[in-house]
N, C-alpha and C. Protein backbone atom coordinates (compact mmCIF):
# COMPACT_ATOMS: atom_id res chain seq x y z
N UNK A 1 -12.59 11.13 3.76
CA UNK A 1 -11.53 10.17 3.47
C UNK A 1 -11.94 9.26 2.31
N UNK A 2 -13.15 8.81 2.62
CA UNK A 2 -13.42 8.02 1.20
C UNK A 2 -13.68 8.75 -0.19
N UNK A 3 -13.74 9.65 -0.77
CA UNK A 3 -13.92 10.64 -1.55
C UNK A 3 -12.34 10.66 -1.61
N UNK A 4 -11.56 11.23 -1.19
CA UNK A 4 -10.31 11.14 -1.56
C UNK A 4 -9.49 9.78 -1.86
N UNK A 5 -10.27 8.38 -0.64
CA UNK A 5 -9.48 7.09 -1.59
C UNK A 5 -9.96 6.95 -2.84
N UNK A 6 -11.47 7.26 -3.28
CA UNK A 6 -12.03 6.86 -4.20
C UNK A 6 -11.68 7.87 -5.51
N UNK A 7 -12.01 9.08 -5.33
CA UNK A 7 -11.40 9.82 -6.40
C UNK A 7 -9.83 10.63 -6.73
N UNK A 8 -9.12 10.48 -5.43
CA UNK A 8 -7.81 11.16 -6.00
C UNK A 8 -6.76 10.34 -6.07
N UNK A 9 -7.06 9.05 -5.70
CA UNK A 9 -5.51 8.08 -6.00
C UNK A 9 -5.37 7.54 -7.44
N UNK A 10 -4.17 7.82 -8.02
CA UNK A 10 -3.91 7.09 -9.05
C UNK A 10 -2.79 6.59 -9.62
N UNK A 11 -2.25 5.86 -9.66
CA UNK A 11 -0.73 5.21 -9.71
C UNK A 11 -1.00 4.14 -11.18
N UNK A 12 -0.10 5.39 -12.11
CA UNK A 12 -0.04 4.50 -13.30
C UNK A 12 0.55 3.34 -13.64
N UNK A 13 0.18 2.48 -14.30
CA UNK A 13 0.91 1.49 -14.69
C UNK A 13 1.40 1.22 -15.67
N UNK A 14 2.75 1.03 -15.85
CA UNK A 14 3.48 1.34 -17.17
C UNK A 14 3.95 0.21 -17.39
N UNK A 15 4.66 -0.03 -18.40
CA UNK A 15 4.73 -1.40 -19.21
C UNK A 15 6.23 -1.40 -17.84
N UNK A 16 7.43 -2.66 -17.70
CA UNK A 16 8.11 -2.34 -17.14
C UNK A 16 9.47 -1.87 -17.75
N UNK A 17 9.57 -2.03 -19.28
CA UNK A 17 10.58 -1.33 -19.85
C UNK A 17 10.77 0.00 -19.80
N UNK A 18 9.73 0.53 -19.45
CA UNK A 18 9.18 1.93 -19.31
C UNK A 18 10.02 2.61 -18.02
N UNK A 19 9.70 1.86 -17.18
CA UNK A 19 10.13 2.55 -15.63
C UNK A 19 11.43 2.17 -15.53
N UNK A 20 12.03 1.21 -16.00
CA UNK A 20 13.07 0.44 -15.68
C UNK A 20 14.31 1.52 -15.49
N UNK A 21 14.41 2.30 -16.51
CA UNK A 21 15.13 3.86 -16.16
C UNK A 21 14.80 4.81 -15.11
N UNK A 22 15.57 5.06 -13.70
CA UNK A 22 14.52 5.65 -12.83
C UNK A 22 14.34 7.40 -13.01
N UNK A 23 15.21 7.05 -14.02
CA UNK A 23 15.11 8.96 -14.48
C UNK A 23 13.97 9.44 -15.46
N UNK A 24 13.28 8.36 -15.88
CA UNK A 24 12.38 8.80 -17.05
C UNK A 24 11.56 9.12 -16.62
N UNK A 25 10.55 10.20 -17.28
CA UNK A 25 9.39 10.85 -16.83
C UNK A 25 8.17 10.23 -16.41
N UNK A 26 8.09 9.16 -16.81
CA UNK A 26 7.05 8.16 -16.47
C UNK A 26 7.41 7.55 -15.14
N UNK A 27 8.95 7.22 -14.85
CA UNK A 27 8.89 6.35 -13.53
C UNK A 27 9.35 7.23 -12.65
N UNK A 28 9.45 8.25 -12.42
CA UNK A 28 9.33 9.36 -11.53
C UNK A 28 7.87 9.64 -10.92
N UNK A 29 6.84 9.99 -12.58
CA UNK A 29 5.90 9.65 -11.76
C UNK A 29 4.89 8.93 -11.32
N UNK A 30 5.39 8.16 -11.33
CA UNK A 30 4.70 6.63 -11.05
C UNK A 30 5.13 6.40 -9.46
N UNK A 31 6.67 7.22 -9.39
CA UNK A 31 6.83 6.71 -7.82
C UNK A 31 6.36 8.06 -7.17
N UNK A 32 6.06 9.21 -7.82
CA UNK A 32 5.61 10.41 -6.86
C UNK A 32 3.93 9.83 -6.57
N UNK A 33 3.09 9.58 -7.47
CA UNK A 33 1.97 8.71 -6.97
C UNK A 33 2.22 7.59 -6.32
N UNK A 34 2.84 6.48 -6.34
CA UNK A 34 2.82 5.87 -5.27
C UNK A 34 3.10 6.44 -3.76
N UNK A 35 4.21 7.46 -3.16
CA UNK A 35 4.30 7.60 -2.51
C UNK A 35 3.61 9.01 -1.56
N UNK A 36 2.23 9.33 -2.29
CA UNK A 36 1.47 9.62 -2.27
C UNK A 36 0.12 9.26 -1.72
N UNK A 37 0.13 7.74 -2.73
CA UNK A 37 -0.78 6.70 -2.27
C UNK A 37 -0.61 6.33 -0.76
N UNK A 38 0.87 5.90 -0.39
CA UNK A 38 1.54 5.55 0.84
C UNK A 38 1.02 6.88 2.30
N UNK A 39 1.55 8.47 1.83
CA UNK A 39 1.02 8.74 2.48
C UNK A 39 -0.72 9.13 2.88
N UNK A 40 -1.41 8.69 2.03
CA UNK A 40 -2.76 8.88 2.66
C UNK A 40 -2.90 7.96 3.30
N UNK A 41 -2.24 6.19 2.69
CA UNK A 41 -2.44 5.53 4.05
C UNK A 41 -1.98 5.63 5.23
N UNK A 42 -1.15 5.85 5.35
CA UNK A 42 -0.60 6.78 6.81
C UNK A 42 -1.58 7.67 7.29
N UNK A 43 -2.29 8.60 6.23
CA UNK A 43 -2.99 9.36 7.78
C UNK A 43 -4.48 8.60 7.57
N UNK A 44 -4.91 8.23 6.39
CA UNK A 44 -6.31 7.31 6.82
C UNK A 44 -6.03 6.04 7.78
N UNK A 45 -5.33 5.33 8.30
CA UNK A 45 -4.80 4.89 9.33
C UNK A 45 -4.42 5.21 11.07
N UNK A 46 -3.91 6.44 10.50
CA UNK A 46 -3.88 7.68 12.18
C UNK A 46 -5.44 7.80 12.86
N UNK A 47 -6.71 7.39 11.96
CA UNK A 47 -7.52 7.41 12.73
C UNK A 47 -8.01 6.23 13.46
N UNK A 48 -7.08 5.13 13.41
CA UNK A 48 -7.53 3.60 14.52
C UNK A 48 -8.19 4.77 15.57
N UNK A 49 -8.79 3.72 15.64
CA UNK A 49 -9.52 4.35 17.43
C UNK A 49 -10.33 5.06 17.87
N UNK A 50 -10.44 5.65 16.48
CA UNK A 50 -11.36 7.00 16.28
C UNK A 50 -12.73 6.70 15.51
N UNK A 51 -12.21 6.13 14.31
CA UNK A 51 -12.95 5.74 13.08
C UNK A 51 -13.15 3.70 13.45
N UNK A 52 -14.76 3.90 13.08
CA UNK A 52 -14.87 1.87 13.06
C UNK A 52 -13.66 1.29 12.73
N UNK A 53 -13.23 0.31 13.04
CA UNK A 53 -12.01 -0.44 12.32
C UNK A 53 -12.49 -1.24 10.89
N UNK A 54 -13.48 -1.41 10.76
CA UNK A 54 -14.02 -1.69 9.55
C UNK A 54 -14.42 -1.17 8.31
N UNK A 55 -14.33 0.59 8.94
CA UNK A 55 -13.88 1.45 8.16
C UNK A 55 -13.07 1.87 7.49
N UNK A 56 -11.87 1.93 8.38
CA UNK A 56 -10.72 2.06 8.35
C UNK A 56 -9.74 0.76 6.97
N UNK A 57 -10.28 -0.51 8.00
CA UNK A 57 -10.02 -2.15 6.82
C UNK A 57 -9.95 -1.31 5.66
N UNK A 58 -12.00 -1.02 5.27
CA UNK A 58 -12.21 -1.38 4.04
C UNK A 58 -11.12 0.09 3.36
N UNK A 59 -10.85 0.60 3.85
CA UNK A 59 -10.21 2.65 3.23
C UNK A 59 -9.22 2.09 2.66
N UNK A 60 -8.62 1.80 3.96
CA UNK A 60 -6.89 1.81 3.34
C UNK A 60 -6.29 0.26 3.19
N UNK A 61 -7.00 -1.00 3.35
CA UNK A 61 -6.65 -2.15 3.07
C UNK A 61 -6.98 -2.77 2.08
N UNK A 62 -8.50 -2.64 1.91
CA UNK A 62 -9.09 -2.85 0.69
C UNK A 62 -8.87 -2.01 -0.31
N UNK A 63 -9.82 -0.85 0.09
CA UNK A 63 -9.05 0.05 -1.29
C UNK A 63 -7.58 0.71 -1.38
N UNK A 64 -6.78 0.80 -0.85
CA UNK A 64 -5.68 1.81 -1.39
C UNK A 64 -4.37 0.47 -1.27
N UNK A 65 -4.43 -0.03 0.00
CA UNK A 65 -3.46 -1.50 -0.12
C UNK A 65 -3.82 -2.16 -1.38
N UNK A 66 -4.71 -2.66 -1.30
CA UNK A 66 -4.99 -4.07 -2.53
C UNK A 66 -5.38 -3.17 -3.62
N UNK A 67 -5.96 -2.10 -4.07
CA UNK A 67 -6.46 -1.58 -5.21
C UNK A 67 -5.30 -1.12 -6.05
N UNK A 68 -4.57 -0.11 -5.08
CA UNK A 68 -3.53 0.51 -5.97
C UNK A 68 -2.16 0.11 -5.07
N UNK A 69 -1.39 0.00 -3.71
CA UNK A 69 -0.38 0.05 -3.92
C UNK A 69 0.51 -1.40 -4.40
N UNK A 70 -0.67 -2.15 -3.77
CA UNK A 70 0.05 -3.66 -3.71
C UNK A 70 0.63 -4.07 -5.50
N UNK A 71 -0.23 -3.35 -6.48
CA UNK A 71 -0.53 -3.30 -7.43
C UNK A 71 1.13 -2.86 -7.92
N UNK A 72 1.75 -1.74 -7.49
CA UNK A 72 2.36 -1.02 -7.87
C UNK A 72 3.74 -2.25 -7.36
N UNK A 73 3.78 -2.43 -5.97
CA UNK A 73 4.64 -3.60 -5.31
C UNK A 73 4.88 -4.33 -6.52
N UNK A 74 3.91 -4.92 -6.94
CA UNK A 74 4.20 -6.23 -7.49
C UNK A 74 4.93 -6.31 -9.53
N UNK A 75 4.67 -4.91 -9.77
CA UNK A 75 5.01 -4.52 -10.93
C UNK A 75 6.71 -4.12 -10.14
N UNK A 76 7.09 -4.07 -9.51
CA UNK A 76 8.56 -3.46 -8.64
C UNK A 76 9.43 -4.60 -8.56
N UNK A 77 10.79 -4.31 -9.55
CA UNK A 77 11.53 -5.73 -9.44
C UNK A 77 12.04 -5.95 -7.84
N UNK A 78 12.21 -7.26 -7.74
CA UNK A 78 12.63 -7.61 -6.25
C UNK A 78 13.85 -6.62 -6.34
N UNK A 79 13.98 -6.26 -4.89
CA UNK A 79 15.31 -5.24 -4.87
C UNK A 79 15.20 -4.63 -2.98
N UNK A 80 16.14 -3.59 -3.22
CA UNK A 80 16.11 -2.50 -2.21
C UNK A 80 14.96 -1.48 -2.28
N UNK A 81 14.57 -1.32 -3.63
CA UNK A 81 13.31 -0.07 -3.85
C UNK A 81 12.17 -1.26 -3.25
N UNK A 82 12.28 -2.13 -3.69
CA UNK A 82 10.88 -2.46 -3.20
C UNK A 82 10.53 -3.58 -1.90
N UNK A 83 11.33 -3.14 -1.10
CA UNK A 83 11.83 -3.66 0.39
C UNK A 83 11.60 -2.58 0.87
N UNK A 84 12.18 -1.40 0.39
CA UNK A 84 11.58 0.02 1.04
C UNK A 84 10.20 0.17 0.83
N UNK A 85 9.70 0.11 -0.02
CA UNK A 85 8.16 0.20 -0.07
C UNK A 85 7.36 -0.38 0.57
N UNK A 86 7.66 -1.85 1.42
CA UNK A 86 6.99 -2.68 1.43
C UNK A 86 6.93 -2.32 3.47
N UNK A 87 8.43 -1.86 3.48
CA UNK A 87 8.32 -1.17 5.20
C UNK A 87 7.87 0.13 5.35
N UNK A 88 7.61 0.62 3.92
CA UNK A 88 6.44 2.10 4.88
C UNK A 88 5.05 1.57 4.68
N UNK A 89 4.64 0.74 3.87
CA UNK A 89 3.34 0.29 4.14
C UNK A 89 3.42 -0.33 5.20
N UNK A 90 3.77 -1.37 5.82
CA UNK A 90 3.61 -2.27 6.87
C UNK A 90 3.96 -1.12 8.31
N UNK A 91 5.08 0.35 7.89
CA UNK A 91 4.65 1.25 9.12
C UNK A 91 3.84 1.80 9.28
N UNK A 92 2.78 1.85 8.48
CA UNK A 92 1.47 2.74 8.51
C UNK A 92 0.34 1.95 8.89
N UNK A 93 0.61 0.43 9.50
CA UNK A 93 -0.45 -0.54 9.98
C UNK A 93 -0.36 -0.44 11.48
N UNK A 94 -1.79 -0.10 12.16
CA UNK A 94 -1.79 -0.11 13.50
C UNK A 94 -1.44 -1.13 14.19
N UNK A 95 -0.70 -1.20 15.19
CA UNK A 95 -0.10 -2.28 16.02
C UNK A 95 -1.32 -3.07 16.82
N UNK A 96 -2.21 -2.55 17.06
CA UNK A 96 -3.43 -2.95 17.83
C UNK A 96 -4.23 -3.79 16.98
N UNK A 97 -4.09 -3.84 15.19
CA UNK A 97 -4.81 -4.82 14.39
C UNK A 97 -4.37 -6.21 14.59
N UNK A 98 -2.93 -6.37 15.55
CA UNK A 98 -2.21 -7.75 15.33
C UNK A 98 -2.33 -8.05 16.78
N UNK A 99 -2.50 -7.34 17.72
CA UNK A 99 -2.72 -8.08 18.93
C UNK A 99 -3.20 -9.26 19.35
N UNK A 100 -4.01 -9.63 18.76
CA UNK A 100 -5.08 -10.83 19.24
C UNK A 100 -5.20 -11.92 18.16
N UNK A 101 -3.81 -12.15 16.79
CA UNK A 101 -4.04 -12.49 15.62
C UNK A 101 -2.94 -13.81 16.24
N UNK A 102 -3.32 -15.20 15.72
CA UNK A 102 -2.34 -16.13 15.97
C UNK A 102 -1.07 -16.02 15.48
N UNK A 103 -0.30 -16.88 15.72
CA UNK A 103 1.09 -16.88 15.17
C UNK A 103 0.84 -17.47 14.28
N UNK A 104 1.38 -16.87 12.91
CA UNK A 104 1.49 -17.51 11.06
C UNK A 104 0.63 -16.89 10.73
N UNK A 105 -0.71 -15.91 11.84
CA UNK A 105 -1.92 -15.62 10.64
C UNK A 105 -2.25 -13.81 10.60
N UNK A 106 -3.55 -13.77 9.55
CA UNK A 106 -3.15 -11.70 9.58
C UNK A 106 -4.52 -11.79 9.10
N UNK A 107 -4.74 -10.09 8.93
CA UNK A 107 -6.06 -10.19 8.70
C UNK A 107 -6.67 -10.57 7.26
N UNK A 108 -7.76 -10.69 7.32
CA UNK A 108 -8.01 -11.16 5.59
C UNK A 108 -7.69 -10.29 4.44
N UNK A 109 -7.46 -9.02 4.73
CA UNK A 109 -7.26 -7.72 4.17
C UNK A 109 -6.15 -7.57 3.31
N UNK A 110 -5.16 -8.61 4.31
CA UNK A 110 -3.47 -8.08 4.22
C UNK A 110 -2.94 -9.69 3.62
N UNK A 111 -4.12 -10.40 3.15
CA UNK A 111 -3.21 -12.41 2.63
C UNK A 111 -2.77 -11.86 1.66
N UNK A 112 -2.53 -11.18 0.53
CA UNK A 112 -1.99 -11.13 -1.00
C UNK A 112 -1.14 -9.84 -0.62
N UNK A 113 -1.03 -8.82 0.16
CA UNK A 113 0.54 -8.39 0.54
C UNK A 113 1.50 -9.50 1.26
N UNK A 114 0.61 -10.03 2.18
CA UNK A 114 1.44 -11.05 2.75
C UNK A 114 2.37 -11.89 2.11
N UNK A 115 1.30 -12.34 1.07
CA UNK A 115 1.87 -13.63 0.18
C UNK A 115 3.24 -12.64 -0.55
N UNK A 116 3.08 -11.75 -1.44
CA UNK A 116 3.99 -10.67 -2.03
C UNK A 116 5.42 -10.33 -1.09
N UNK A 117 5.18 -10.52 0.71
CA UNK A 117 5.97 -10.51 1.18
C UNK A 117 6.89 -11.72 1.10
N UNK A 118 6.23 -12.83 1.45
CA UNK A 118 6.71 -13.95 1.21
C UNK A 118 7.66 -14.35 0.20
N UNK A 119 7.28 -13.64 -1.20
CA UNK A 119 7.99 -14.42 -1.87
C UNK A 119 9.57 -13.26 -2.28
């Protein structure tokens, strides 16, 4: 799993005049890598329970959340596309990471999606 977060994700970043057309060749694939990115976090995630959870954090929170998709989020004008994006990441987070987390707070992993949610 880490060999594949580390060497096969890559989600370009294009100026945003670029993508702004969703037919152009660039922002096609910009969203076939992102949603790419999305599903490895989905299955590097399927292993809660299996794999350390600190493993798991650093895979798909540290590196693939904060490295590349949040990245991609935040280049995404506010909208419907990126309201959809923002609920398949947050479905691919184990329910068992929030059990025991206060009300208003999350893990340290997830403050700058959070904040991104927020605004």
């Amino acid at each position: 799993m880490k060999k594949s977060v580390e060497e096969d994700v890559f989600i370009p970043l294009y100026p945003k005049s670029t993508v702004e057309d969703k037919s152009s060749p660039c922002s096609k694939f910009q969203e076939r890598r992102f949603w790419s990115a999305v599903k490895l976090l989905s299955n590097v995630l399927l292993w809660d329970g299996i794999v350390q959870d600190d493993v798991l954090r650093d895979l798909g929170l540290s590196k693939l959340l904060n490295r590349y998709l949040l990245l991609n989020l935040l280049n995404t004008p506010p909208g419907l596309d990126n309201t959809k994006k923002c609920k398949e990441v947050v479905a691919c987070l184990p329910e068992r990471w929030f059990q025991h987390l206060g009300s208003g707070s999350t893990l340290p992993e997830l403050l700058n999606f959070c904040q991104h949610l927020l605004q």
